[in-house]
C-alpha atoms as a PDB file:
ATOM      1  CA  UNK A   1       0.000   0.000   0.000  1.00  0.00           C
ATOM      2  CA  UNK A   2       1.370   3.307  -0.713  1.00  0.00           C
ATOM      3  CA  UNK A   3       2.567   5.548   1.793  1.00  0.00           C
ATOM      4  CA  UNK A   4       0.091   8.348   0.299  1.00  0.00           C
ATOM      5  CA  UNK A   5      -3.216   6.420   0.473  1.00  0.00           C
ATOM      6  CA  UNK A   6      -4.928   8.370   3.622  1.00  0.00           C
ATOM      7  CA  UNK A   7      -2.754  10.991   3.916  1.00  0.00           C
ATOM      8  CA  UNK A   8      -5.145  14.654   4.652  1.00  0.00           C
ATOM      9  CA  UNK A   9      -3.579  17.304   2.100  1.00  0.00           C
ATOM     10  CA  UNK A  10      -4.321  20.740   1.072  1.00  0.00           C
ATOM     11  CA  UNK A  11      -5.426  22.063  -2.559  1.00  0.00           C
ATOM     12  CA  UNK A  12      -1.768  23.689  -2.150  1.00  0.00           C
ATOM     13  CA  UNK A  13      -0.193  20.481  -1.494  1.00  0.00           C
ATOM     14  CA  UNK A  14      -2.470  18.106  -4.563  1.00  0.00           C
ATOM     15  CA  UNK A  15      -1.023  20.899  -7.051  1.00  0.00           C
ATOM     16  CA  UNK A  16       3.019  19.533  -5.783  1.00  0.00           C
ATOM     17  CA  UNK A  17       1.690  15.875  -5.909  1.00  0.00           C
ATOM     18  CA  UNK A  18       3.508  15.727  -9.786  1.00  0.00           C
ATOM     19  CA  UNK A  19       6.585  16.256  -8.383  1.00  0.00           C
ATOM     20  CA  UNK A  20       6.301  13.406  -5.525  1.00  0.00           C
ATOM     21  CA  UNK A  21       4.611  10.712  -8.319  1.00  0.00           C
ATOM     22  CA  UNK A  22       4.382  12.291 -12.186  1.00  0.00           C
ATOM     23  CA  UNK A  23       1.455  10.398 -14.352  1.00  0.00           C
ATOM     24  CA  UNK A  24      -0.780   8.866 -12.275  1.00  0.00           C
ATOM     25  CA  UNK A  25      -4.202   9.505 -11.410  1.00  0.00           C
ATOM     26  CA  UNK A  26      -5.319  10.388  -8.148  1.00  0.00           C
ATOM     27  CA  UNK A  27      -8.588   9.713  -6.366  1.00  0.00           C
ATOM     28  CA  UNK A  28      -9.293  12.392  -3.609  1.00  0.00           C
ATOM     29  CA  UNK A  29     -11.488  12.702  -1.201  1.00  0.00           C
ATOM     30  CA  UNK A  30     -12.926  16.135  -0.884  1.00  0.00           C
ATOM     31  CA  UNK A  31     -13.133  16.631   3.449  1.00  0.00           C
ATOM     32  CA  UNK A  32     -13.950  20.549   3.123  1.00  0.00           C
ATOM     33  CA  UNK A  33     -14.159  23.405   1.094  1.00  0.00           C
ATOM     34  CA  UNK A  34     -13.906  27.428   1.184  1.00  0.00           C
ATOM     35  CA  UNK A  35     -16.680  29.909   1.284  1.00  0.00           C
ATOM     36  CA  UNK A  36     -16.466  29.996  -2.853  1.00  0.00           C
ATOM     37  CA  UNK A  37     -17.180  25.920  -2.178  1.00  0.00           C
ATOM     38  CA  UNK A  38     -13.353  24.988  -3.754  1.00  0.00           C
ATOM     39  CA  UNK A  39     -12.248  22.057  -2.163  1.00  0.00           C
ATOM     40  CA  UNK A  40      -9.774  22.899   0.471  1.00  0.00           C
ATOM     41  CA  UNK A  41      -9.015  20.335   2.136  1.00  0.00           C
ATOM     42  CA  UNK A  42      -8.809  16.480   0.971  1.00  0.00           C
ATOM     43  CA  UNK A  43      -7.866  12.618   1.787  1.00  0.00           C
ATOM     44  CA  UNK A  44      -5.734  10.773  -0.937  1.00  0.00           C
ATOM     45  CA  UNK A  45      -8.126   7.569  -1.066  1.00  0.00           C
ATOM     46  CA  UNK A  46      -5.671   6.065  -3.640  1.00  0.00           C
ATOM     47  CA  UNK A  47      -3.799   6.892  -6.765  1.00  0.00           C
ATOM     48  CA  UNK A  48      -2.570   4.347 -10.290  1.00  0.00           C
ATOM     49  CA  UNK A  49      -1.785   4.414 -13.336  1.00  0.00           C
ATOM     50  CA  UNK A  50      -4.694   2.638 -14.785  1.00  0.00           C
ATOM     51  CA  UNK A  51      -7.727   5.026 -13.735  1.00  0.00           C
ATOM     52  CA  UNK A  52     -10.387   2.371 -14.421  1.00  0.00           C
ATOM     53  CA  UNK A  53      -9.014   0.793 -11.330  1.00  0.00           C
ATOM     54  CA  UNK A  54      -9.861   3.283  -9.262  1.00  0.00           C
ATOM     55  CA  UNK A  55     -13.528   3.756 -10.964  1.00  0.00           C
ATOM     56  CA  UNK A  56     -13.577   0.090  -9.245  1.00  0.00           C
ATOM     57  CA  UNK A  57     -11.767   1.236  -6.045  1.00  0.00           C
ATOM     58  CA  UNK A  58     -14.020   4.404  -6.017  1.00  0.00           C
ATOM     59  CA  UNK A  59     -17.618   1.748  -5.972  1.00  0.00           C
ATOM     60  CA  UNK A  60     -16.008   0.323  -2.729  1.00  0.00           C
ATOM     61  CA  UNK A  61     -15.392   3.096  -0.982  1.00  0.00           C
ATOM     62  CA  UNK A  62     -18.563   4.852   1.284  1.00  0.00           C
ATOM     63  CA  UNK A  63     -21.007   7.073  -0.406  1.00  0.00           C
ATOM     64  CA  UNK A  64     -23.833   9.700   0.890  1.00  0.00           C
ATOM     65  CA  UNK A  65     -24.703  12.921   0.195  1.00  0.00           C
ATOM     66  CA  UNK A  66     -21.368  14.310   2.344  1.00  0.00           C
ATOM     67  CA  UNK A  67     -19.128  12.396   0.364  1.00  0.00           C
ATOM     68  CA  UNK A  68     -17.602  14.181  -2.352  1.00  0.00           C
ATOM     69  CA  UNK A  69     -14.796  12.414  -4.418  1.00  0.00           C
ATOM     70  CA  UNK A  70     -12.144  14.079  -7.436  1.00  0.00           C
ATOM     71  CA  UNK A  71     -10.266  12.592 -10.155  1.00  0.00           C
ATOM     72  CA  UNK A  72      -6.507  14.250 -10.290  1.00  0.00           C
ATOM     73  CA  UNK A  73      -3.856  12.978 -12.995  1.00  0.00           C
ATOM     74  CA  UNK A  74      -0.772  14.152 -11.579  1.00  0.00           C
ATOM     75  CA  UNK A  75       0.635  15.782 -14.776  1.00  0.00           C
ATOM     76  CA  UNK A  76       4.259  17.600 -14.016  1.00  0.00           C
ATOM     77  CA  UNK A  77       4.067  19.496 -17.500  1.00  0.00           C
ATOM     78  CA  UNK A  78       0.767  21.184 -16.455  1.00  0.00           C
ATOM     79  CA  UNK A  79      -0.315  23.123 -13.355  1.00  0.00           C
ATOM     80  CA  UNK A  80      -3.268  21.695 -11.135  1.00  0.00           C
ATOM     81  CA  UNK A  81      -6.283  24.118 -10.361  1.00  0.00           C
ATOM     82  CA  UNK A  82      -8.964  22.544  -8.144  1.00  0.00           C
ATOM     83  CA  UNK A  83     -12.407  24.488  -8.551  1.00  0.00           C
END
């Protein structure tokens, strides 16, 4: 399991996540978010290569109306912007 799976980061932090692991995708979990309602803060709930595994990863995880999840490919040739 990889040491970022769980870890709590900020929309600051996701945008460095290229230059920790370049070309993967990233499933987040969004845990709060700004007056303006931009995600803020987030849980890494699991990143791969192969983003149809975590479509499959994403159907085990919990759902409700509170739970809010993003899709992040962790490109280092192009900046990150969460809205």
């Amino acid at each position: 399991m990889s040491r970022l799976i769980g870890r709590i980061v900020t929309a600051d932090e996701v945008a460095r996540l290229p230059g920790e692991i370049a070309n993967e995708w990233f499933l987040l979990e969004v845990l709060s978010t700004d007056e303006k309602g931009r995600a803020n803060k987030l849980r890494i709930a699991g990143h791969d290569k192969n983003k149809d595994l975590l479509r499959d990863h994403l159907l085990e995880l919990e759902h409700g109306p509170d739970k809010r999840y993003i899709f992040f490919f962790s490109d280092p040739d192009r900046a990150c912007e969460l809205e």
